[in-house]
Protein backbone atom coordinates (compact mmCIF):
# COMPACT_ATOMS: atom_id res chain seq x y z
CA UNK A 1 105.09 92.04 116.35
CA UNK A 2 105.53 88.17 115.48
CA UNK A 3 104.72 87.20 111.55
CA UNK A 4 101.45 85.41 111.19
CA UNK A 5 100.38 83.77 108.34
CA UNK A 6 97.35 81.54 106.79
CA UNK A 7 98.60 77.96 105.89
CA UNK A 8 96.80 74.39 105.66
CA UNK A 9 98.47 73.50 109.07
CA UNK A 10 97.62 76.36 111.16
CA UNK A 11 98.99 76.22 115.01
CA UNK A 12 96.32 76.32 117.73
CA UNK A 13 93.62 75.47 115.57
CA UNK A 14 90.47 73.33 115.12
CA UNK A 15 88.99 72.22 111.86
CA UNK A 16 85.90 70.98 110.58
CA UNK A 17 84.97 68.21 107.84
CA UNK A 18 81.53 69.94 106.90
CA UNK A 19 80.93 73.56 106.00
CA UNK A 20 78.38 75.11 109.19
CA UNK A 21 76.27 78.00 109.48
CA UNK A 22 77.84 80.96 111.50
CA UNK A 23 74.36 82.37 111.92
CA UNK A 24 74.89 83.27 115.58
CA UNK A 25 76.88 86.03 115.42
CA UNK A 26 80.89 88.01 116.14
CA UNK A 27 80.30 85.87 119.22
CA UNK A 28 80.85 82.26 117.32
CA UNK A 29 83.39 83.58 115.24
CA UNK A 30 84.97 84.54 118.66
CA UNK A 31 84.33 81.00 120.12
CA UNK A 32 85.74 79.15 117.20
CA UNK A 33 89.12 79.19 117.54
CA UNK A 34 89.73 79.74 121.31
CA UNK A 35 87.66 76.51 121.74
CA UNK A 36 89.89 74.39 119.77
CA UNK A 37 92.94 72.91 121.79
CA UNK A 38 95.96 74.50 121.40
CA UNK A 39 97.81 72.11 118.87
CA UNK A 40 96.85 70.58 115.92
CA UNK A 41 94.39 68.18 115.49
CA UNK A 42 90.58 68.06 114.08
CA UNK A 43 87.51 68.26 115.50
CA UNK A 44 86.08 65.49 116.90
CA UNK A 45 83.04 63.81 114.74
CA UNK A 46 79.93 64.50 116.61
CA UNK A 47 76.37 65.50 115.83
CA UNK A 48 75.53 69.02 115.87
CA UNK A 49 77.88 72.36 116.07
CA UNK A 50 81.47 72.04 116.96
CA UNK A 51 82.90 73.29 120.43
CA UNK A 52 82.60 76.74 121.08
CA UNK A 53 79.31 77.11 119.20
CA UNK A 54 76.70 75.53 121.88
CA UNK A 55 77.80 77.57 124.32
CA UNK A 56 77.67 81.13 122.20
CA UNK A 57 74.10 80.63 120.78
CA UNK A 58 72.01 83.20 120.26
CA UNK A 59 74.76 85.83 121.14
CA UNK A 60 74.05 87.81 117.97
CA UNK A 61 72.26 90.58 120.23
CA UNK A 62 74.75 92.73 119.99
CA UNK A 63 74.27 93.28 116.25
CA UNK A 64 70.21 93.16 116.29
CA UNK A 65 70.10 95.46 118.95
CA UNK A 66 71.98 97.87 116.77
CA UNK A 67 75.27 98.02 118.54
CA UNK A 68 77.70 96.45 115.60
CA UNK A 69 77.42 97.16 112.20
CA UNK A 70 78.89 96.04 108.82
CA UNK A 71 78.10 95.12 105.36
CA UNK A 72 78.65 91.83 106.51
CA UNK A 73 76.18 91.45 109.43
CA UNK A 74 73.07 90.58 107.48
CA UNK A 75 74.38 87.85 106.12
CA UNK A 76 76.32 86.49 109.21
CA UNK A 77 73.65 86.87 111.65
CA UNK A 78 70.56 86.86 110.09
CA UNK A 79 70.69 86.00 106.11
CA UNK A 80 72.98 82.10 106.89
CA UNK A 81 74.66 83.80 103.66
CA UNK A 82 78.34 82.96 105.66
CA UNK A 83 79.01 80.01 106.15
CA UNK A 84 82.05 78.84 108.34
CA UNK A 85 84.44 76.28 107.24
CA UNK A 86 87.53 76.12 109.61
CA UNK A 87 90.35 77.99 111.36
CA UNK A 88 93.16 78.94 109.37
CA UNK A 89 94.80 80.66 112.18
CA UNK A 90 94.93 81.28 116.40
CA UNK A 91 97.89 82.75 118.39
CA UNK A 92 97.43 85.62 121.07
CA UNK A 93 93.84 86.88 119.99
CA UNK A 94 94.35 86.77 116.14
CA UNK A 95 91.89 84.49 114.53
CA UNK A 96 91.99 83.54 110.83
CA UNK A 97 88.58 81.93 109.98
CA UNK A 98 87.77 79.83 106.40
CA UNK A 99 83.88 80.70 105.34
CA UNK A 100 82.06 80.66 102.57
CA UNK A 101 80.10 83.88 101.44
CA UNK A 102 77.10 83.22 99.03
CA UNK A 103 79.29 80.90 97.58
CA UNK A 104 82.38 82.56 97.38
CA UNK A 105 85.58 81.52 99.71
CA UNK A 106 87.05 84.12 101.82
CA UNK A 107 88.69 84.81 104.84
CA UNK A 108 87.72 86.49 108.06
CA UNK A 109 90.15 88.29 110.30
CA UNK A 110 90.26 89.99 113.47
CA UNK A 111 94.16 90.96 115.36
CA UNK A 112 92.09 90.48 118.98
CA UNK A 113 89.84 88.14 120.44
CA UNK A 114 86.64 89.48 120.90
CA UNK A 115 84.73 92.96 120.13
CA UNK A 116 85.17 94.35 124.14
CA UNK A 117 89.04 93.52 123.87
CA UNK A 118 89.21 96.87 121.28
CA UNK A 119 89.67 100.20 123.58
CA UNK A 120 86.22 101.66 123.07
CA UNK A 121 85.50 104.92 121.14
CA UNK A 122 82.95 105.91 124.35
CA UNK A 123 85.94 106.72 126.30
CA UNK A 124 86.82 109.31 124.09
CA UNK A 125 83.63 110.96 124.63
CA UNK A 126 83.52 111.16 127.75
CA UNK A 127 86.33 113.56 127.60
CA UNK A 128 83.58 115.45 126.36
CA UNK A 129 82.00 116.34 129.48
CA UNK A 130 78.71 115.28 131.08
CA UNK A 131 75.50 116.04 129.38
CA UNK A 132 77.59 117.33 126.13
CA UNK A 133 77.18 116.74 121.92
CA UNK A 134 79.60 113.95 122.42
CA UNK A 135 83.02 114.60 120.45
CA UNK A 136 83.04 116.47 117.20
CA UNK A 137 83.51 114.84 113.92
CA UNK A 138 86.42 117.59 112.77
CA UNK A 139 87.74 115.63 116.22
CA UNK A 140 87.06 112.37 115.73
CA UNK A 141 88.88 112.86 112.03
CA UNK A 142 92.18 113.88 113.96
CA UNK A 143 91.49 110.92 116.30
CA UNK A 144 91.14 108.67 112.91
CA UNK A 145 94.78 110.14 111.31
CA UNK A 146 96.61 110.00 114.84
CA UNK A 147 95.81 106.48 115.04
CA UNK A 148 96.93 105.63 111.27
CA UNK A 149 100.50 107.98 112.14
CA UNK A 150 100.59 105.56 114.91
CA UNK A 151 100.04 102.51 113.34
CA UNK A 152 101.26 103.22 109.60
CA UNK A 153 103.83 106.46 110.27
CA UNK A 154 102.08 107.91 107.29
CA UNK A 155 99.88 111.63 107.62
CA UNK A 156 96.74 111.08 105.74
CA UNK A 157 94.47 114.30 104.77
CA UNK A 158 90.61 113.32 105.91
CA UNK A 159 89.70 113.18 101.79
CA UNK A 160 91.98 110.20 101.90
CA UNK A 161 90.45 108.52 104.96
CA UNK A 162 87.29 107.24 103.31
CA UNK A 163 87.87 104.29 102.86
CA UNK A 164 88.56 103.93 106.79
CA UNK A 165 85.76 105.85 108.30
CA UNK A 166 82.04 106.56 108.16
CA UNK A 167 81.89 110.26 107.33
CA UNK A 168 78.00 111.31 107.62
CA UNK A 169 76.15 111.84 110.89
CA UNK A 170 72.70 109.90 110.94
CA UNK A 171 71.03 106.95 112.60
CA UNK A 172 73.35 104.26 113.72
CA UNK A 173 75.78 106.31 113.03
CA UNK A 174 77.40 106.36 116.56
CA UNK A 175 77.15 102.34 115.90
CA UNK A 176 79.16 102.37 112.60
CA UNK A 177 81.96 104.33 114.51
CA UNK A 178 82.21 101.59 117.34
CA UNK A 179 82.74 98.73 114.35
CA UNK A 180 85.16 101.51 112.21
CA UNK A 181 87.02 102.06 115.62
CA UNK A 182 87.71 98.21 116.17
CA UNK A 183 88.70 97.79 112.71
CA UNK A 184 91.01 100.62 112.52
CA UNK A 185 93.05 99.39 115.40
CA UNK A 186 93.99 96.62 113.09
CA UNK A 187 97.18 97.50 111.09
CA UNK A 188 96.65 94.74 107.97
CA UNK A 189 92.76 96.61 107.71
CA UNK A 190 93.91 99.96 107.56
CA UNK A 191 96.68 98.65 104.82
CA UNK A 192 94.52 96.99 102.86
CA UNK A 193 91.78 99.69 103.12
CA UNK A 194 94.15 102.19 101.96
CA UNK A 195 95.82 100.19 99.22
CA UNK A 196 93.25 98.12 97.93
CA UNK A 197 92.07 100.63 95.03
CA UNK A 198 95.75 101.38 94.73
CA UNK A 199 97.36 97.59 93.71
CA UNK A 200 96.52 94.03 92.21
CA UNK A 201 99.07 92.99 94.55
CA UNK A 202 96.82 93.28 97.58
CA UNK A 203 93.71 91.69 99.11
CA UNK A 204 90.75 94.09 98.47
CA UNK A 205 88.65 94.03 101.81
CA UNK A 206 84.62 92.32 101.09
CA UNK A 207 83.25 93.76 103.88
CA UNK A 208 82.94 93.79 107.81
CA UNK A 209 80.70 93.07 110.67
CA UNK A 210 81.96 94.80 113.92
CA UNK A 211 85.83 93.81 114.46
CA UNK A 212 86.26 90.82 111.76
CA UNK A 213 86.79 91.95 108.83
CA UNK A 214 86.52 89.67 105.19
CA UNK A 215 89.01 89.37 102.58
CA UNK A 216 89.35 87.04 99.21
CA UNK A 217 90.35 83.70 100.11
CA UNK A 218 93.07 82.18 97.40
CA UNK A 219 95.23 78.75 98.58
CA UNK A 220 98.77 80.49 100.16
CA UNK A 221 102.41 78.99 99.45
CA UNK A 222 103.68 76.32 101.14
CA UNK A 223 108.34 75.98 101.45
CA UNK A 224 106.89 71.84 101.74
CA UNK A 225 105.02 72.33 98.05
CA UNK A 226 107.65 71.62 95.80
CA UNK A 227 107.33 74.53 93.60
CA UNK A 228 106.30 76.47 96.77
CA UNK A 229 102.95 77.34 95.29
CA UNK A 230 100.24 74.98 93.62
CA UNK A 231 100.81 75.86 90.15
CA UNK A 232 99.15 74.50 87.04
CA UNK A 233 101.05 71.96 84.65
CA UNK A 234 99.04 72.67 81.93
CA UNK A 235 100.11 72.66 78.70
CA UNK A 236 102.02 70.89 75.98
CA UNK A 237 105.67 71.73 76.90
CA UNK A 238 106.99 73.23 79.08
CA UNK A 239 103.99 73.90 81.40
CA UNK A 240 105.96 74.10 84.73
CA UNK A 241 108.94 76.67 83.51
CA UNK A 242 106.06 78.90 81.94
CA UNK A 243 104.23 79.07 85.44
CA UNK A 244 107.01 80.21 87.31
CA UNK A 245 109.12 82.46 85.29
CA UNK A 246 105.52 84.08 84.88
CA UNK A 247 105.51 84.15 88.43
CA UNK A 248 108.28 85.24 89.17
CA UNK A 249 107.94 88.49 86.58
CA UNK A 250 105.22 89.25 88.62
CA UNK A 251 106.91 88.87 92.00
CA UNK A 252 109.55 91.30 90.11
CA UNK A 253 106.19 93.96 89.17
CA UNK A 254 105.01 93.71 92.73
CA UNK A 255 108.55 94.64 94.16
CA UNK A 256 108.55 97.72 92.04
CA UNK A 257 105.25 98.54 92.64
CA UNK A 258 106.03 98.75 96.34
CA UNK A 259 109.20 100.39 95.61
CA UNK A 260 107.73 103.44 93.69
CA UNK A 261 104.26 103.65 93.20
CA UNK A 262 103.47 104.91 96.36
CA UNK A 263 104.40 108.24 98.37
CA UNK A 264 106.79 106.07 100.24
CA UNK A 265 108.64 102.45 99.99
CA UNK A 266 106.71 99.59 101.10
CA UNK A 267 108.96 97.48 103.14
CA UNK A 268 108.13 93.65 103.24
CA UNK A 269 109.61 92.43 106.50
CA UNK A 270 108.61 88.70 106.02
CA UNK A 271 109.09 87.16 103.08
CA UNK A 272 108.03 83.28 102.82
CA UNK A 273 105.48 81.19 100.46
CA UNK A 274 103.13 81.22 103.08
CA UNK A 275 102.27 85.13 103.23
CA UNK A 276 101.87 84.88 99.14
CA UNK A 277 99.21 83.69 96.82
CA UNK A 278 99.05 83.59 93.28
CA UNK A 279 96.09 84.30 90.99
CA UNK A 280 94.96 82.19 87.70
CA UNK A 281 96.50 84.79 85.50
CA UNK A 282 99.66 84.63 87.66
CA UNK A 283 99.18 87.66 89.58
CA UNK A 284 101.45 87.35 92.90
CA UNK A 285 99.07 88.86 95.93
CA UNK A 286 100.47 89.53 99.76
CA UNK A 287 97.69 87.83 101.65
CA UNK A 288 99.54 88.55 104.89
CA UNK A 289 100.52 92.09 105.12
CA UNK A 290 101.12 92.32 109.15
CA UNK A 291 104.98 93.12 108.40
CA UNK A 292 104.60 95.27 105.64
CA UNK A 293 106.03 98.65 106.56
CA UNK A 294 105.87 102.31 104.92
CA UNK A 295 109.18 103.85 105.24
CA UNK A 296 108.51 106.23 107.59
CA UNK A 297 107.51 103.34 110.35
CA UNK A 298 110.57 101.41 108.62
CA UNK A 299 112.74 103.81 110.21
CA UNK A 300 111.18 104.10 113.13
CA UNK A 301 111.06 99.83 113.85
CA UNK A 302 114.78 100.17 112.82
CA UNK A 303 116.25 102.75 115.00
CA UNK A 304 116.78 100.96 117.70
CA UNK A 305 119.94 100.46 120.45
CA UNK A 306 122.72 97.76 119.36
CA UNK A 307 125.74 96.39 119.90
CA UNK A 308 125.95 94.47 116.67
CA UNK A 309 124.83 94.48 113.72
CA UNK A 310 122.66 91.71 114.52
CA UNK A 311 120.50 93.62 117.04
CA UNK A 312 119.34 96.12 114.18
CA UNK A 313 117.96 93.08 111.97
CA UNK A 314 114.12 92.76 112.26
CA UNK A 315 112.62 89.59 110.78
CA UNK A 316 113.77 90.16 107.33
CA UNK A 317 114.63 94.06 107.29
CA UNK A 318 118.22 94.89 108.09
CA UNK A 319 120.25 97.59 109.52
CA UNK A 320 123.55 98.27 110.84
CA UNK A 321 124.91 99.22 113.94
CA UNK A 322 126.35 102.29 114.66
CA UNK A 323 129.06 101.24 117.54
CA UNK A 324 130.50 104.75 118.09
CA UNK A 325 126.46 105.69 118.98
CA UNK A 326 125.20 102.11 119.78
CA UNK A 327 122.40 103.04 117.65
CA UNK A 328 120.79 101.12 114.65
CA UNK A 329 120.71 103.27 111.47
CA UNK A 330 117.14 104.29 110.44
CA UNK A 331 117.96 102.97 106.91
CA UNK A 332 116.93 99.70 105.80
CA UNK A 333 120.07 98.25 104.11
CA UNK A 334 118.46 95.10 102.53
CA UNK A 335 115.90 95.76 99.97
CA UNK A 336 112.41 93.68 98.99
CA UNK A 337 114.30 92.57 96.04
CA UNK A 338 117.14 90.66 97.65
CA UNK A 339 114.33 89.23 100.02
CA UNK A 340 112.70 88.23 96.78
CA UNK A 341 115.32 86.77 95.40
CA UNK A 342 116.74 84.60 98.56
CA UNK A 343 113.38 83.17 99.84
CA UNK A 344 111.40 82.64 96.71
CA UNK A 345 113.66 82.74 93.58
CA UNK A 346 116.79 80.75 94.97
CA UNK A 347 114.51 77.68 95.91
CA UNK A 348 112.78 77.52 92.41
CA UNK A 349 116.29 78.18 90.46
CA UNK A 350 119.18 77.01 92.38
CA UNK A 351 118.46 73.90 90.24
CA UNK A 352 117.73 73.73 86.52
CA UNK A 353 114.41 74.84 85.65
CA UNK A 354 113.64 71.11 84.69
CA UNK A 355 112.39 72.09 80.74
CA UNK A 356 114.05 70.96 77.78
CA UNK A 357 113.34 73.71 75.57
CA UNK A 358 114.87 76.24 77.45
CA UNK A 359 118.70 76.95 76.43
CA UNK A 360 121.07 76.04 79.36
CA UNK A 361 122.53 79.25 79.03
CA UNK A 362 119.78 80.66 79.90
CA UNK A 363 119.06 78.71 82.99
CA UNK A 364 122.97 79.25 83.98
CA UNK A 365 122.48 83.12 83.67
CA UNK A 366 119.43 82.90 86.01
CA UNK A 367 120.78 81.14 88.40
CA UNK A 368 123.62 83.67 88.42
CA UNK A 369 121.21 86.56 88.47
CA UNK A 370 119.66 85.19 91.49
CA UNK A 371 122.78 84.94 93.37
CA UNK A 372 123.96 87.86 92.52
CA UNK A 373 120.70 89.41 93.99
CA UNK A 374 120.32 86.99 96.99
CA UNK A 375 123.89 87.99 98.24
CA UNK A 376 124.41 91.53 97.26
CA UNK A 377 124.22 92.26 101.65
CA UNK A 378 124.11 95.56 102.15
CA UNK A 379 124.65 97.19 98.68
CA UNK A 380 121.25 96.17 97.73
CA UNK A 381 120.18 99.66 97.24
CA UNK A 382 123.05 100.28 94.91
CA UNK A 383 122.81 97.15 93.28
CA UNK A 384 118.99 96.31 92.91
CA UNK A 385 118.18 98.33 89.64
CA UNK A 386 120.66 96.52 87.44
CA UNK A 387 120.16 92.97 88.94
CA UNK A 388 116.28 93.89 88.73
CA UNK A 389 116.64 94.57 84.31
CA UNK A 390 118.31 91.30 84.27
CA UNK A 391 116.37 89.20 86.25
CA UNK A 392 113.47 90.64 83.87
CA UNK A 393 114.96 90.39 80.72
CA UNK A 394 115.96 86.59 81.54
CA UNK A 395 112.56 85.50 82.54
CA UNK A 396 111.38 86.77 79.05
CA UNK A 397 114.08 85.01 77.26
CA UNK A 398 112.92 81.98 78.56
CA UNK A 399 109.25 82.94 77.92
CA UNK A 400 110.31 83.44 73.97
CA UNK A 401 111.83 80.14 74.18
CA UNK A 402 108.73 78.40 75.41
CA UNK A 403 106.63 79.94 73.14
CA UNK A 404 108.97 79.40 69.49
CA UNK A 405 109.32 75.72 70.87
CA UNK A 406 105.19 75.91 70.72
CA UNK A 407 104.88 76.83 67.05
């Protein structure tokens, strides 16, 4: 599974000066990308609808005829409540689309290119027999946890699969389990379903119209930004330090969170700016959860044959190899923390922190904190709770400071 994330320079896509209607349907939103060339550049300047859209009018059929379904849909094909802005994102199928919903920015997703390239539900009822009820829903619920196992490693009980499934029988409801099928084949929906009444640190999911699915849109990190996300100088002194030690507090609440807040350890498997966004109140958020592991699939993804340690490291989740066995170890020997700490917090305080109200002790002691954290290898587990308390208790130091030089 390769990392994908939402940036300003996206690879493969197309992008358009003026905001357009997506009135038409899935099937623009399936044309937008895929009609773009395959390296970066704009849109050519031209009268009426960019590429891809000519060709796919009045393709919205498949949701007036009552075969797609979604909170979405009204708006997208009918209402002109969505409005599309530009491609964030295209490689192998997965499109990332900018829009605006009555106003609001957010982000449509789909992991495949079109509605038809999801295995259909109907298959599964024709294992029903000819001339039958059509599979039961006490069967369709085992259907719906044996794909989560699959994709997540995690057993849900069907009270916990609401968010994920249409539960009552009724009309269109063979329609809403077509769209709920597509969507649940996607990994980052059925996190983000499952999580999103659970953490601040995630995308809540807006809504859906067959397989695209929308999220908030908020501006990702960027390793060129020089702070590695647009933060605000605001402020009378000081403005820049306050921002990121903020920041990076709540970098340290989101690795805890995913630590031990839920029924197992949330792995993050690819940590850069670019999969991270922060709110106004400071509030880090995973926008890009497509690497994000529960333990139990953690161990599976790490268990593989080696010959070196290198062979058991995926992306950024490491293991060691077993020689005698030429097997991986299931455990992850690297934690979120050290992650943390190497790709985000060495950047930002390698150097001074660039304030001159906060003590240079201070700033010395973070800098060693970090370290410590960004090389403690495979001890992390050991290791991560004390480096963790001071990592925390430095950041508010420096947060005292700023505020007595204030007064």
């Amino acid at each position: 599974m390769a990392a994908m994330s939402w940036d300003h320079s996206p690879m493969g896509c197309g992008a358009v000066g003026e905001v357009q209607p997506v009135e038409e349907s899935l099937d623009v939103l399936d044309g937008l990308c895929s009609a773009a060339p395959r390296k970066k550049r704009a849109f050519p300047s031209q009268r009426g609808s960019p590429p891809g859209i000519l060709e796919l009018r009045g393709r919205c059929r498949d949701y007036r005829g009552g075969w797609l379904t979604g909170a979405l849909c009204e708006d997208l094909c009918v209402a002109g409540q969505l409005l599309y802005q530009r491609c964030l994102y295209y490689e192998r199928g997965k499109k990332v689309l900018q829009a605006q919903w009555r106003g609001r920015p957010v982000v449509l997703k789909s992991k495949r290119e079109a509605f038809s390239s999801f295995p259909p539900l109907g298959l599964l009822e024709e294992e029903a027999g000819p001339g039958g009820q059509g599979i039961s829903e006490a069967d369709l619920l085992l259907l719906v946890a044996g794909e989560v196992k699959n994709a997540l490693g995690l057993e849900l009980s069907g009270s916990s699969m609401g968010p994920l499934w249409p539960a009552r029988r009724g009309p269109g409801w063979r329609r809403q389990l077509d769209s709920a099928w597509s969507l649940l084949q996607q990994e980052e929906y059925v996190y983000l379903s499952l999580l999103q009444d659970l953490s601040h640190h995630v995308l809540p999911v807006l809504g859906s119209c067959g397989h695209f699915y929308a999220v908030e849109y908020l501006a990702p990190g960027s390793p060129h930004h020089a702070a590695l996300f647009p933060l605000d100088d605001s402020g009378p002194r000081g403005g820049q330090a306050r921002a990121t030690s903020r920041i990076a507090l709540s970098f340290l609440d989101m690795v805890s969170h995913f630590d031990n807040d839920f029924s197992h350890r949330l792995h993050l498997c690819d940590v850069k700016p670019e999969n991270f966004a922060i709110r106004s109140d400071f509030t880090v958020v995973a926008i890009d959860v497509d690497m994000a592991f529960f333990e139990p699939k953690m161990r599976e993804i790490l268990e593989q044959n080696c010959t070196r340690d290198e062979d058991c490291n995926f992306f950024d989740c490491f293991s060691r190899c077993d020689l005698r066995a030429n097997k991986c170890g299931a455990q992850r020997v690297n934690s979120n923390l050290q992650v943390v700490c190497d790709k985000i917090f060495r950047p930002w305080f390698s150097s001074t922190l660039r304030s001159p109200v906060v003590s240079s002790q201070l700033e010395l002691q973070l800098q060693q904190a970090v370290q410590e954290c960004a090389d403690a290898g495979g001890s992390a587990w050991r290791v991560a709770p004390h480096v963790f308390w001071k990592l925390q208790w430095l950041l508010q130091a420096i947060l005292r400071e700023l505020q007595e030089a204030e007064k």
